[in-house]
Protein backbone atom coordinates (compact mmCIF):
# COMPACT_ATOMS: atom_id res chain seq x y z
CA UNK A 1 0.00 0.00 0.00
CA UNK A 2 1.30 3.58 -0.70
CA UNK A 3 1.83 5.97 2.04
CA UNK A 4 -0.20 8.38 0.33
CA UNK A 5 -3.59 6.58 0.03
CA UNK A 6 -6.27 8.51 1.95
CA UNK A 7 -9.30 7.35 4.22
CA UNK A 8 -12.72 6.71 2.19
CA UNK A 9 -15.23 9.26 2.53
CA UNK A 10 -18.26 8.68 4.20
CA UNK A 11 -21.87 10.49 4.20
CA UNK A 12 -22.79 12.64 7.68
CA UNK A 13 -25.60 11.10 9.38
CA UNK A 14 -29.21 12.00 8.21
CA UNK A 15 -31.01 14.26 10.51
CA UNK A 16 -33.52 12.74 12.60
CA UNK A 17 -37.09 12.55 10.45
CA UNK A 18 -40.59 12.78 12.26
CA UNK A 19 -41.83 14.42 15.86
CA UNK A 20 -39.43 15.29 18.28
CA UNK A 21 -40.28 15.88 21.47
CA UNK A 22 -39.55 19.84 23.20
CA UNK A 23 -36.81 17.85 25.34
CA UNK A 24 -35.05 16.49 22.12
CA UNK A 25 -34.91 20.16 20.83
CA UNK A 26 -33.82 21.78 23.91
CA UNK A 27 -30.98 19.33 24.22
CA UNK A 28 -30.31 19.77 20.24
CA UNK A 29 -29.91 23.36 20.58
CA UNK A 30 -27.73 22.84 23.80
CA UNK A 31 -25.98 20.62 21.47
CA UNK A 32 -25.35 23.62 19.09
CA UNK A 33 -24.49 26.53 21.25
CA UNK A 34 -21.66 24.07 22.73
CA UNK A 35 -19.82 23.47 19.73
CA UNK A 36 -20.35 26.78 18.40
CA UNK A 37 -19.09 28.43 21.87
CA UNK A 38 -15.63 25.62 21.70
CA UNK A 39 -15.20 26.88 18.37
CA UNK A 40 -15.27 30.64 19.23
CA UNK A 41 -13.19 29.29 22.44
CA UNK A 42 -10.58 28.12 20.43
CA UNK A 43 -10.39 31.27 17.32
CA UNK A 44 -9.97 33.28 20.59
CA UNK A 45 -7.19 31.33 21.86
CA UNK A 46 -5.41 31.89 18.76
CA UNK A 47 -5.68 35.11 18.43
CA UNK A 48 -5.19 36.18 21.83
CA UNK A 49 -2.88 33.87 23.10
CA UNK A 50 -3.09 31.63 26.19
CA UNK A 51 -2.77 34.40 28.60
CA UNK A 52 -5.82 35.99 27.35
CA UNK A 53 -8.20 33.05 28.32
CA UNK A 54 -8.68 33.97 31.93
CA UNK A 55 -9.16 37.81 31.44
CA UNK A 56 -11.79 39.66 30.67
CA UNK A 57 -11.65 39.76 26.78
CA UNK A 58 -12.32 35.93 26.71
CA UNK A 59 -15.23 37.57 28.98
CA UNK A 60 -16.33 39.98 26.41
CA UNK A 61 -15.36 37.52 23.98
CA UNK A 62 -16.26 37.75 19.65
CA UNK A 63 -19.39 35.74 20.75
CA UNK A 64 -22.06 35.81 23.39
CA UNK A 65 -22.01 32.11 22.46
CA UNK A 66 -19.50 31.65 25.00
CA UNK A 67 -21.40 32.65 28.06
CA UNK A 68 -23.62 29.60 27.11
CA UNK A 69 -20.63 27.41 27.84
CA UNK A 70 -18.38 28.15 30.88
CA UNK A 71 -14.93 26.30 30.57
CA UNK A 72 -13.74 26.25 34.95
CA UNK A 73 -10.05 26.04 33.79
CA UNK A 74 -7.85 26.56 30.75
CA UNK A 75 -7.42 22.90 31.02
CA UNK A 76 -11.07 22.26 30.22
CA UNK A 77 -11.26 24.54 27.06
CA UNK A 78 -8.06 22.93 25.61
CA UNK A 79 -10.03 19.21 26.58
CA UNK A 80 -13.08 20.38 24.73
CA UNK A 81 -11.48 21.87 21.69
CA UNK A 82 -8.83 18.69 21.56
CA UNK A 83 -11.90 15.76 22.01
CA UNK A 84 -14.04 18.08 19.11
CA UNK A 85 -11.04 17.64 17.07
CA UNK A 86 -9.89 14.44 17.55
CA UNK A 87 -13.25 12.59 17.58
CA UNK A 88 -13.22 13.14 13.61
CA UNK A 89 -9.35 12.20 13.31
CA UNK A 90 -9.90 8.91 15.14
CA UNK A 91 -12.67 7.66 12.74
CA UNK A 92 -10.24 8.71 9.35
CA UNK A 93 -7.53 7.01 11.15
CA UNK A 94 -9.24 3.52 11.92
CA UNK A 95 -10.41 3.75 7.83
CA UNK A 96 -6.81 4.04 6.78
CA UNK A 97 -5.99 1.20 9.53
CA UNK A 98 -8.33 -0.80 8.23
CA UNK A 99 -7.25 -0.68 4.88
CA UNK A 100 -4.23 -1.93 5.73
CA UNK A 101 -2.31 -5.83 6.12
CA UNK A 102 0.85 -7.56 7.34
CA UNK A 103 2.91 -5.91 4.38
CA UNK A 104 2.49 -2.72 5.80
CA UNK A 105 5.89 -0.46 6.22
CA UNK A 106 6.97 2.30 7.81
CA UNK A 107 5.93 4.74 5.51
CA UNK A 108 1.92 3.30 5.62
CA UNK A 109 2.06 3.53 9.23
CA UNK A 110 3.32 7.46 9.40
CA UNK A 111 0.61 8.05 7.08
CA UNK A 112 -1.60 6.88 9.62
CA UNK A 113 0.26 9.50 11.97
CA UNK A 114 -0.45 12.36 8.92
CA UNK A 115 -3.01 12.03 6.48
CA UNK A 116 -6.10 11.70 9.57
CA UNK A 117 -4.84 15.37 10.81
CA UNK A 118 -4.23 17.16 7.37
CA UNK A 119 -7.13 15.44 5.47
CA UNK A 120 -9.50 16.96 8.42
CA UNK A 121 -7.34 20.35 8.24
CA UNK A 122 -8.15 20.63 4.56
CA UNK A 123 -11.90 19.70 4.28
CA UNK A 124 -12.89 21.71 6.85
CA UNK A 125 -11.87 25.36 5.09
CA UNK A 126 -11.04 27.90 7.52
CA UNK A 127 -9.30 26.40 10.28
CA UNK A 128 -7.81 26.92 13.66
CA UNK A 129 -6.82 24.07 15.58
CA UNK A 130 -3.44 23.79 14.49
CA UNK A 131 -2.48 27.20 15.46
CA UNK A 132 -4.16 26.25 18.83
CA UNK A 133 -2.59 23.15 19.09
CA UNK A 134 0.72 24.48 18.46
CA UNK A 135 0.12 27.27 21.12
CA UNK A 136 -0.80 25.04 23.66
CA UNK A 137 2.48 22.61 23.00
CA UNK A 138 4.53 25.92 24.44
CA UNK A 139 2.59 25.65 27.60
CA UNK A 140 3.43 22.33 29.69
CA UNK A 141 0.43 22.41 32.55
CA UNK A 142 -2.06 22.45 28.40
CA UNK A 143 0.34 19.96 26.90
CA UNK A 144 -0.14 17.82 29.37
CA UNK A 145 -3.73 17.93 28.36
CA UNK A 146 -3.43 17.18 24.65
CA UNK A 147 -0.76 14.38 25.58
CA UNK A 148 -3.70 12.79 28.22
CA UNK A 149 -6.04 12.58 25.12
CA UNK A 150 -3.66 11.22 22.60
CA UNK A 151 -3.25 8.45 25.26
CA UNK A 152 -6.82 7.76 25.00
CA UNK A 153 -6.64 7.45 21.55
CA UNK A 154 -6.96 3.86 20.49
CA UNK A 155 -5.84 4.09 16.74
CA UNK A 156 -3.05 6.72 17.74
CA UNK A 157 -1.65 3.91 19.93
CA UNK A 158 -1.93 1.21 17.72
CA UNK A 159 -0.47 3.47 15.16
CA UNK A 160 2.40 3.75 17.05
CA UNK A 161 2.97 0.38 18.22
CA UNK A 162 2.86 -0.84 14.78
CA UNK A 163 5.25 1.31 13.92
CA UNK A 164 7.65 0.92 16.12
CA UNK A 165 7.74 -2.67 15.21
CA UNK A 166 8.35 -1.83 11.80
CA UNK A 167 11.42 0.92 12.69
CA UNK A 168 15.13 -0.18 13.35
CA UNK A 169 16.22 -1.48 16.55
CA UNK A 170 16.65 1.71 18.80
CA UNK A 171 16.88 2.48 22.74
CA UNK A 172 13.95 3.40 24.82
CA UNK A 173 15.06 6.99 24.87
CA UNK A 174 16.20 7.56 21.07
CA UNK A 175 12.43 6.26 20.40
CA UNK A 176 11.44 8.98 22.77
CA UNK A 177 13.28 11.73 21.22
CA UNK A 178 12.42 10.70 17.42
CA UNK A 179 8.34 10.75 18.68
CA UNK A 180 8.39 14.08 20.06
CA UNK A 181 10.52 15.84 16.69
CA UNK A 182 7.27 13.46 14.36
CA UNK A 183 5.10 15.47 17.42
CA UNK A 184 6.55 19.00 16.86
CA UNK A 185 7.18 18.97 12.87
CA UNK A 186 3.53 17.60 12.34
CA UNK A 187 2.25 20.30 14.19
CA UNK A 188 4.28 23.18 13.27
CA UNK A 189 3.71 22.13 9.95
CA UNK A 190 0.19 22.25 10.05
CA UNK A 191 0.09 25.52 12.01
CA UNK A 192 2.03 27.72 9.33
CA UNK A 193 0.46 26.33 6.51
CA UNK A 194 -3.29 26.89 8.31
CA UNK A 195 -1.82 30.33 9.09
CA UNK A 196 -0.36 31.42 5.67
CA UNK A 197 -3.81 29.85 4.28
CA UNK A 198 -5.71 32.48 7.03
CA UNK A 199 -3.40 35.57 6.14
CA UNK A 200 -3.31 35.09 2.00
CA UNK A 201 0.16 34.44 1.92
CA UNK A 202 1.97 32.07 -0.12
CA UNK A 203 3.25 28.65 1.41
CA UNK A 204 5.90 26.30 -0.08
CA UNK A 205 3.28 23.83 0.04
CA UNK A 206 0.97 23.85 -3.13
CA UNK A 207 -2.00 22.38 -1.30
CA UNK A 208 -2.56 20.28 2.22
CA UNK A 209 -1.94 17.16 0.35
CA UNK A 210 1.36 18.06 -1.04
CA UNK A 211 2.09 19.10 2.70
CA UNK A 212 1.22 15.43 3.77
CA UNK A 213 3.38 14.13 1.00
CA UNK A 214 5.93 16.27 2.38
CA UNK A 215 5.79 14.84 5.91
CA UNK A 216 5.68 11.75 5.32
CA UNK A 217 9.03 11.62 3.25
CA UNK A 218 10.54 13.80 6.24
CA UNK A 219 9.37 11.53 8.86
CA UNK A 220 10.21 8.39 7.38
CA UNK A 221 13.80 10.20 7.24
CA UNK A 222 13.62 11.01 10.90
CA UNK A 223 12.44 7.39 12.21
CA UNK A 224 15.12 5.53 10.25
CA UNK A 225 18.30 8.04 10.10
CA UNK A 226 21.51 6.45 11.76
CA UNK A 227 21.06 6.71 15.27
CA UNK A 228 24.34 7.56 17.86
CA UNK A 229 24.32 5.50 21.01
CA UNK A 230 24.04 7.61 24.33
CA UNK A 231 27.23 6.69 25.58
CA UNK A 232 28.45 7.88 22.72
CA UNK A 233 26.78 11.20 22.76
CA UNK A 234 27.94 11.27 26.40
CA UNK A 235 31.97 10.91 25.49
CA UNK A 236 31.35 14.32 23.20
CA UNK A 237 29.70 16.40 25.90
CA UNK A 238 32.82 15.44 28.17
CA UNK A 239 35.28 16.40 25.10
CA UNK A 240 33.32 19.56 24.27
C-alpha cells in the first residue's frame, strides 16, 4: 500500500425525520451553542494567546455564544477543543488502519500519523486548531492535556505500536526523542500552513496534500536516520 492513500469518505448522518419531542430540541440546541461556543473558544485562543483566556476579553469575547458554555479552567477549554477535534481524526484514522495488512511499512504507518490530521485540516476550510494546538504545546500544565487525550486514543496507539515494530532497533530513549521531533514537525507544519492559508500568503506547500506528502518523506527520514548511542553522545559532551 502507498503511504499516500487517503481514508474513504463517508456520508454525515441523516437528521432525525418525524416528531421530536420539546426535550429532544432543547438538548439539540444545547448541542449547538456548545460546539459553536468551543469553536469561538478556540479562534480566541489563537488570536489572543493563552494568557488571554482567563481575562476579561475571553469575557467579552467575539461571541455571546461563550457565556452559554463556561470552561472552569484553561485545562477544560483545551479538553473540549482537543476531544471536538480528535473525535473526527480517530474515525479517518481507523479507515486508513483498516485498509491496511501484514505488508504494511513504515511509511503506511506514518501516514496513519499524517493524512487523519491534514485530510481533516483541509476539508474543513477555515481552520484553527493547528495554530491552537501548536500554542498550547509551548505551555506544559495544556500539553499535558493534549498528551492525556492522545493516550486515549486507540488508533493513535496502535499506530504507534505498529510502527515501532516496523522501525530499526533503537533504545527506549532515542524512540522517545524521534516521537516528540514526528510530534513537533507535524504540528508546526500544520500551524504555518493553516496560518499562511488564514493571512493570503503564499506557502511552499501547493495544497494540504502536497504538505502530507511532504511529511511523510521527512518523517520516514527522521524514524530511520543512523542513530548515535548515548554513551556515545555522552563521550562528546565530556570532550566539548
Amino acid at each position: 500500500m502507498s503511504g499516500s492513500r487517503r481514508p474513504k469518505s463517508s456520508a454525515p448522518p441523516a437528521w432525525p425525520g418525524g416528531s421530536a419531542s420539546s426535550s429532544a430540541l432543547r438538548g439539540g440546541r444545547r448541542s449547538v451553542v456548545r460546539v459553536t461556543s468551543i469553536e469561538t473558544a478556540e479562534r480566541f485562543f489563537v488570536e489572543y494567546g493563552t494568557s488571554a483566556l482567563a481575562g476579561r476579553r475571553f469575557q467579552d469575547g467575539p461571541s455571546p455564544a461563550l457565556a452559554a458554555h463556561r470552561f472552569r479552567t484553561d485545562a477544560d477549554l483545551v479538553r473540549a477543543v482537543t476531544r471536538r477535534f480528535t473525535a473526527d481524526v480517530e474515525s479517518a484514522r481507523a479507515a486508513l488502519i483498516a485498509e491496511l495488512d501484514d505488508t504494511a511499512g513504515i511509511r503506511d504507518w506514518i501516514s496513519c500519523l499524517v493524512h487523519p490530521w491534514i485530510d481533516h485540516l483541509a476539508q474543513q476550510g477555515t481552520t484553527y486548531f493547528a495554530r491552537f494546538c501548536a500554542q498550547v504545546m509551548t505551555d506544559s500544565t495544556l500539553r499535558a492535556v493534549v498528551t492525556e487525550e492522545a493516550i486515549l486514543s486507540p488508533t493513535l496507539q496502535q499506530t504507534r505500536e505498529a510502527l515501532a515494530h516496523c522501525l530499526p532497533a533503537m533504545s527506549g530513549e532515542v524512540a522517545a526523542q524521534r516521537g516528540e521531533i514526528v510530534q513537533h514537525l507535524i504540528i508546526r507544519m500544520c500551524a504555518e500552513r493553516e496560518g499562511a492559508l488564514a493571512a493570503g500568503v503564499p506557502t511552499v506547500w501547493p495544497s494540504w496534500q502536497g504538505l502530507a506528502e511532504g511529511l511523510i518523506d521527512a518523517l520516514t527520514g527522521i524514524w530511520t536516520a543512523p542513530c548515535t548511542t548515548t554513551s556515545h553522545a555522552a563521550e562528546l559532551g565530556k570532550q566539548a
